[in-house]
C-alpha atoms as a PDB file:
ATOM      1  CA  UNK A   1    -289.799  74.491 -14.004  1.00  0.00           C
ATOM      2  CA  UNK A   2    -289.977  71.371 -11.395  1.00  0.00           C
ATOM      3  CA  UNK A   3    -288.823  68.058 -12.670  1.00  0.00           C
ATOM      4  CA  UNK A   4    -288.774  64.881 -11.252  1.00  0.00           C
ATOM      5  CA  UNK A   5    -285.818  63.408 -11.137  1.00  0.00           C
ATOM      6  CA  UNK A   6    -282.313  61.658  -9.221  1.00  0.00           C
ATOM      7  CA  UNK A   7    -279.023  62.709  -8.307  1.00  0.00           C
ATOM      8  CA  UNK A   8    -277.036  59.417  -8.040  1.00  0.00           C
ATOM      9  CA  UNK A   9    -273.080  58.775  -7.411  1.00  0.00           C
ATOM     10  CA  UNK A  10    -271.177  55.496  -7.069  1.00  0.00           C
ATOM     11  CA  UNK A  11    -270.554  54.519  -3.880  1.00  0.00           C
ATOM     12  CA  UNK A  12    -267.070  52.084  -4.306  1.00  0.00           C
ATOM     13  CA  UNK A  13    -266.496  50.482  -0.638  1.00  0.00           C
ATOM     14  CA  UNK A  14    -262.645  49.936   0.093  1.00  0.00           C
ATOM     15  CA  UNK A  15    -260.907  46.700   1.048  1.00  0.00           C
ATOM     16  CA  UNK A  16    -260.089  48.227   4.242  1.00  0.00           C
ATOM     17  CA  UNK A  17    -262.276  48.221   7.244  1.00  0.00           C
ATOM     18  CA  UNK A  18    -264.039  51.576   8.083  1.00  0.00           C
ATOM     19  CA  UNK A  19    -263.022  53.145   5.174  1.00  0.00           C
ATOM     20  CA  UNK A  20    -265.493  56.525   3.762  1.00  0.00           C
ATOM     21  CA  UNK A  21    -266.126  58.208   0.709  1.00  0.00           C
ATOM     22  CA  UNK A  22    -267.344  61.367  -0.026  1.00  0.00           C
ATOM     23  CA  UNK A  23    -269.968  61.338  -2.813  1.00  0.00           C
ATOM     24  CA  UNK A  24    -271.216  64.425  -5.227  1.00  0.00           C
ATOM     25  CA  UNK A  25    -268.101  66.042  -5.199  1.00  0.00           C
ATOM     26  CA  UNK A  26    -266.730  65.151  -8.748  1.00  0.00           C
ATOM     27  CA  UNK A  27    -269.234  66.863 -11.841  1.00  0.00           C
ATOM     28  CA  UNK A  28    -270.267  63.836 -14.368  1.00  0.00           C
ATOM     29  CA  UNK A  29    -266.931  64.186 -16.991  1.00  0.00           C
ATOM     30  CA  UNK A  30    -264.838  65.949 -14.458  1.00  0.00           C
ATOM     31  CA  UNK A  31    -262.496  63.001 -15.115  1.00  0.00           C
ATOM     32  CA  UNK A  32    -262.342  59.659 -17.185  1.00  0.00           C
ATOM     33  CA  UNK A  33    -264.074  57.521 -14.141  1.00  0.00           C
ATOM     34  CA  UNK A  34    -267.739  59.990 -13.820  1.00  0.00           C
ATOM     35  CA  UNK A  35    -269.243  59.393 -16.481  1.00  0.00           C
ATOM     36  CA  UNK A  36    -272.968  59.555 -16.914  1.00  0.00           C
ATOM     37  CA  UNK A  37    -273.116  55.680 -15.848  1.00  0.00           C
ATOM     38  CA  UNK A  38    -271.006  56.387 -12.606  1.00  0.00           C
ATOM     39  CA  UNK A  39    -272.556  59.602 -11.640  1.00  0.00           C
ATOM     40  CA  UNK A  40    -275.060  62.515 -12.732  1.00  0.00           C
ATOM     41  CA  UNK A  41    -273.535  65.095 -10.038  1.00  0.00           C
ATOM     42  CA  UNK A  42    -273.823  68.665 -11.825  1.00  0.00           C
ATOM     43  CA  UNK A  43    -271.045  69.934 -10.192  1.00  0.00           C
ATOM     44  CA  UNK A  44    -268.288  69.550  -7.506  1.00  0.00           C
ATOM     45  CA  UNK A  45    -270.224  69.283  -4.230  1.00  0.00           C
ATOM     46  CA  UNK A  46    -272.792  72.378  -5.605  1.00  0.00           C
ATOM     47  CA  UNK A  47    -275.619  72.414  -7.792  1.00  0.00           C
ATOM     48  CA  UNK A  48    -275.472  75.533 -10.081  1.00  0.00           C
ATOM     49  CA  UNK A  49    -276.972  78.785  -8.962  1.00  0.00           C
ATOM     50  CA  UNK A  50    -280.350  79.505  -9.524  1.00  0.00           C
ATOM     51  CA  UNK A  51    -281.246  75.630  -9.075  1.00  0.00           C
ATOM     52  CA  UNK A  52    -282.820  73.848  -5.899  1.00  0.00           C
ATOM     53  CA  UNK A  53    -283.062  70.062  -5.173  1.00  0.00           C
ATOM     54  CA  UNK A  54    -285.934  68.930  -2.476  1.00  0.00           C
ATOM     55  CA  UNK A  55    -284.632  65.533  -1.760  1.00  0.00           C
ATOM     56  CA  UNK A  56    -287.767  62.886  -0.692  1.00  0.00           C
ATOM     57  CA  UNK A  57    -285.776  59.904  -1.012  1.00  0.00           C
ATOM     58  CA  UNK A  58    -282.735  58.500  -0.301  1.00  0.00           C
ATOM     59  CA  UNK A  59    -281.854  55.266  -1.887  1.00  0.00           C
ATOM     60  CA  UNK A  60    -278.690  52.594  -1.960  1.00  0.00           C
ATOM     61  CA  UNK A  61    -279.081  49.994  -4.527  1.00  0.00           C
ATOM     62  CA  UNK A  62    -275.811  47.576  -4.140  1.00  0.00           C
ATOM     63  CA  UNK A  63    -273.893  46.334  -6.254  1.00  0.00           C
ATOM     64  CA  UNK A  64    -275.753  43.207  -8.024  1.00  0.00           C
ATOM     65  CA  UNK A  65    -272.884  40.714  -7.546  1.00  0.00           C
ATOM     66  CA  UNK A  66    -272.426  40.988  -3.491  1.00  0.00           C
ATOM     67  CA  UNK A  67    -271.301  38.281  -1.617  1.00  0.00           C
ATOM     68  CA  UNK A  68    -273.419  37.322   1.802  1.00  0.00           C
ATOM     69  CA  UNK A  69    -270.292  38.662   3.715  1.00  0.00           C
ATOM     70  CA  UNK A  70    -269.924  42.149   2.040  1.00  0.00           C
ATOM     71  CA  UNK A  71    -273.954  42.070   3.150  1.00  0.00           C
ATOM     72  CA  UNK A  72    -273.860  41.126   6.130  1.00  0.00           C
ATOM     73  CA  UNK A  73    -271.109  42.154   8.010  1.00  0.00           C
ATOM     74  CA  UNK A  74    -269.599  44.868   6.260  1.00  0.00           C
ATOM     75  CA  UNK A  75    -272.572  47.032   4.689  1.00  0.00           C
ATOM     76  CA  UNK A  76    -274.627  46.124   7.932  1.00  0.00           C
ATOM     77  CA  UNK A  77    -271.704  47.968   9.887  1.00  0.00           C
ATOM     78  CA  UNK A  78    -271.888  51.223   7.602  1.00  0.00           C
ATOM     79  CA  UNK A  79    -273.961  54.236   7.634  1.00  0.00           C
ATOM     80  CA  UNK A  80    -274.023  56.990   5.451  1.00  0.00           C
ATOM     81  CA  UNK A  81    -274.582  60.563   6.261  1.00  0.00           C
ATOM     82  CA  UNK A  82    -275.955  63.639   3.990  1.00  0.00           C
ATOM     83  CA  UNK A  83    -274.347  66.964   4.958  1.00  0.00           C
ATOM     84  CA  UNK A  84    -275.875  70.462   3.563  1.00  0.00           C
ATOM     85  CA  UNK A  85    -273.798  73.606   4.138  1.00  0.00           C
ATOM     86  CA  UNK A  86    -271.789  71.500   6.731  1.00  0.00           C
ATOM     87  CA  UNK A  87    -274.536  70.562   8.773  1.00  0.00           C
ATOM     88  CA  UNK A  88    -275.769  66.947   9.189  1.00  0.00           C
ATOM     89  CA  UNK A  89    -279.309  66.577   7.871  1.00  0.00           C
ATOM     90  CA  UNK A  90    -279.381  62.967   7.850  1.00  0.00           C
ATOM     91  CA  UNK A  91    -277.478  60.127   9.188  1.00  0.00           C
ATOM     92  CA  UNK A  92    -278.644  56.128   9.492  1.00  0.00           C
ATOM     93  CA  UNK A  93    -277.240  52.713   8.899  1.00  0.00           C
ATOM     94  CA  UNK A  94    -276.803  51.749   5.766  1.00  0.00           C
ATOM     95  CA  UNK A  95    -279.365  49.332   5.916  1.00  0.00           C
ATOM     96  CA  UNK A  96    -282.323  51.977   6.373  1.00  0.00           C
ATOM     97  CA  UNK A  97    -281.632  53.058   2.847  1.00  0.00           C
ATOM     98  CA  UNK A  98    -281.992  49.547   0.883  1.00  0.00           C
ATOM     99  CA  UNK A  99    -283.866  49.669  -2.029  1.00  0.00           C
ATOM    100  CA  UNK A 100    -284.654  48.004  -5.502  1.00  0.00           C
ATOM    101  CA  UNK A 101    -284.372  44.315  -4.873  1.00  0.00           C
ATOM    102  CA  UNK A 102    -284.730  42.079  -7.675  1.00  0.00           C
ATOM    103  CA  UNK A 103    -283.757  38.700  -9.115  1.00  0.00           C
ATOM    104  CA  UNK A 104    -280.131  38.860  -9.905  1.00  0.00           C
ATOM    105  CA  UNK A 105    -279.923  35.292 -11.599  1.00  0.00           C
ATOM    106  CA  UNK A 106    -279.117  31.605 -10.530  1.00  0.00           C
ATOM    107  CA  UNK A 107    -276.485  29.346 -10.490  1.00  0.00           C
ATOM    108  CA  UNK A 108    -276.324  25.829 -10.942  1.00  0.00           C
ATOM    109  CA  UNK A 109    -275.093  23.490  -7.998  1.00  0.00           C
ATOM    110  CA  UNK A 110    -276.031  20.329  -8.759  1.00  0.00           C
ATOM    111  CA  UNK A 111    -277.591  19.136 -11.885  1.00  0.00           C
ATOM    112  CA  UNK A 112    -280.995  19.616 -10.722  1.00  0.00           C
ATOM    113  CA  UNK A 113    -280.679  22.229  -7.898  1.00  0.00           C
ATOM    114  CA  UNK A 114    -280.430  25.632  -8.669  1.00  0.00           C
ATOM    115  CA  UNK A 115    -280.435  28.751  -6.323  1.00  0.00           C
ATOM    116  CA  UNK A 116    -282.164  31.847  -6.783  1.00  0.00           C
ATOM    117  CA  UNK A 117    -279.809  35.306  -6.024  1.00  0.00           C
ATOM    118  CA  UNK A 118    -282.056  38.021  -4.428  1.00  0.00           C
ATOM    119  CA  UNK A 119    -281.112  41.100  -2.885  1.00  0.00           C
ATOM    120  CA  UNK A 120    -282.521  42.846   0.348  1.00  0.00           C
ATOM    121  CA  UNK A 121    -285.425  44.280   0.050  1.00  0.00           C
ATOM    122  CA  UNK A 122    -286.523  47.805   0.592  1.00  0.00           C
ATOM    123  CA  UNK A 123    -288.040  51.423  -1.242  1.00  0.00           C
ATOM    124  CA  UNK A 124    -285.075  54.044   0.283  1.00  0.00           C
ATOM    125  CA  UNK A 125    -285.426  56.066   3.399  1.00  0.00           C
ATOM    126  CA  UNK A 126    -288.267  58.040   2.762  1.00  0.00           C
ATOM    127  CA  UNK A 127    -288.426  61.680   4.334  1.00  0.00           C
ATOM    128  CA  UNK A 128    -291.502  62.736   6.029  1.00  0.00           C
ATOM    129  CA  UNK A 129    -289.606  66.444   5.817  1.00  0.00           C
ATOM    130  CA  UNK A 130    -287.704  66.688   2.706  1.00  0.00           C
ATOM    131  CA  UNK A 131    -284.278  68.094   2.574  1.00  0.00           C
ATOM    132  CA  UNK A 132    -283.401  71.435   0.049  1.00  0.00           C
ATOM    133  CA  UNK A 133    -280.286  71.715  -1.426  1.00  0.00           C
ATOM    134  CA  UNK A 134    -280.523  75.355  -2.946  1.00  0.00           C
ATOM    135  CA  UNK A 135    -277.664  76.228  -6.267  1.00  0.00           C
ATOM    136  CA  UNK A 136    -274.575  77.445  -4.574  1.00  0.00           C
ATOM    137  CA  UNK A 137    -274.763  75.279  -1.173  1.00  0.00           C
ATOM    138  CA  UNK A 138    -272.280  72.770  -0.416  1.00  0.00           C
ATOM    139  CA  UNK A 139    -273.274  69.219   0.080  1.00  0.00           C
ATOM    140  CA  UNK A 140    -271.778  65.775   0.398  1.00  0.00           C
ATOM    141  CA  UNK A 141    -273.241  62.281   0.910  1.00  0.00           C
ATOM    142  CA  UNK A 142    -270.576  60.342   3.547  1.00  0.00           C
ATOM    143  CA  UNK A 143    -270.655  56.752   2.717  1.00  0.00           C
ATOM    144  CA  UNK A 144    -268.984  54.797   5.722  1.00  0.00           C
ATOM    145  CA  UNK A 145    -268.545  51.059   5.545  1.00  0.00           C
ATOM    146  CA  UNK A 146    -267.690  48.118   8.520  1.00  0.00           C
ATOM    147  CA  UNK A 147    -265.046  45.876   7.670  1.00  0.00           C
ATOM    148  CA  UNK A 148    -263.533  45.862   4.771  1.00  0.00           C
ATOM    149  CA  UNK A 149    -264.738  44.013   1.955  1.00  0.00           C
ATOM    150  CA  UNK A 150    -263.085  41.430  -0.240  1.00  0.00           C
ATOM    151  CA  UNK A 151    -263.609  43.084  -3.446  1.00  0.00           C
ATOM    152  CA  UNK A 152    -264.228  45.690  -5.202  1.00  0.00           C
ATOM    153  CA  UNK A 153    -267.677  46.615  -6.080  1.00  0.00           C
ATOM    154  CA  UNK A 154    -270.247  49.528  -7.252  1.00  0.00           C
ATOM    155  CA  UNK A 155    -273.274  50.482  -5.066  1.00  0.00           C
ATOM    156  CA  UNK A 156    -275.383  53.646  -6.573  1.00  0.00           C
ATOM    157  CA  UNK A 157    -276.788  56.360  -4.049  1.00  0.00           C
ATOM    158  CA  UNK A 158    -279.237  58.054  -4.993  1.00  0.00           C
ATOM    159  CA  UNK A 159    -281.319  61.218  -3.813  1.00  0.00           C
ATOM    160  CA  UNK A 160    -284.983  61.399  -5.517  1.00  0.00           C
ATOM    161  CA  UNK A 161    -286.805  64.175  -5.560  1.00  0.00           C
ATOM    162  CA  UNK A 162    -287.316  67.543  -7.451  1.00  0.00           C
ATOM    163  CA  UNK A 163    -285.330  69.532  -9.185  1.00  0.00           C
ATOM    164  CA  UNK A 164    -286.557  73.024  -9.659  1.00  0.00           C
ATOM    165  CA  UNK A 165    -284.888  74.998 -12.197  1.00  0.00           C
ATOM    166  CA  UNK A 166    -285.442  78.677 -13.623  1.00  0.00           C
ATOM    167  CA  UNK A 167    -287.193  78.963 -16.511  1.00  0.00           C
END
């Protein structure tokens, strides 16, 4: 049966400069920070056997409350990477994989001027091949910021796709 669906993890940049995660590689409830809001990874770095994900999209959707400086000069300086069986399939600036801009609300700054908060836009980094993560192989998303940013903050990547599972 093929379904289609996401993978996503929570990509939480560091307040030190350069710094990398490692997504996919805790299961959702493999501890009290993935849960199903934080991540849908079905297990640690593997999908189970007899499964296969043909990724078509990958997507970073940031954190709604960024500051111009985490933008610019921090998430601009990043990349991320996707690794199957220890190879690199895919590796671009962060930037490439924008997507899901929308209104993120106003604030007031003088009694009759108020200022719109929109994010960048962007659909994901499509792939004109697709990349297949079969049950069993290892794979990792590296997320690898600039400088460091000056708070903490929760961007989601996700891989869309289908997800092919026995029947």
């Amino acid at each position: 049966m093929d379904i289609h669906t996401t993978l996503y993890d929570t990509w939480q940049p560091s307040t030190v400069a350069s710094a990398e995660a490692i997504l996919f590689q805790t299961p959702q409830g493999g501890d009290s920070t993935h849960t199903e809001s934080f991540t849908n990874s079905r297990g640690a770095g593997v999908l189970p056997s007899g499964e296969k994900f043909t990724i078509k999209t990958v997507k970073l959707i940031l954190d709604k409350m960024i500051a111009e400086a985490n933008f610019d000069t921090r998430l601009y300086g990043g990349f991320i990477e996707l690794r199957v069986k220890d190879k690199t399939l895919l590796k671009a600036p962060a930037a490439m994989f924008y997507a899901h801009s929308a209104y993120g609300g106003h604030f007031t700054q003088a009694t009759a001027a108020l200022t719109q908060a929109v994010g960048p836009l962007g659909n994901g980094f499509t792939l004109d091949i697709p990349i297949i993560i079969n049950g069993g192989e290892r794979f990792q998303v590296r997320c690898v910021q600039g400088a460091a940013f000056a708070a903490a903050m929760d961007h989601k990547v996700v891989l869309e796709g289908v997800l092919s599972l026995p029947e």
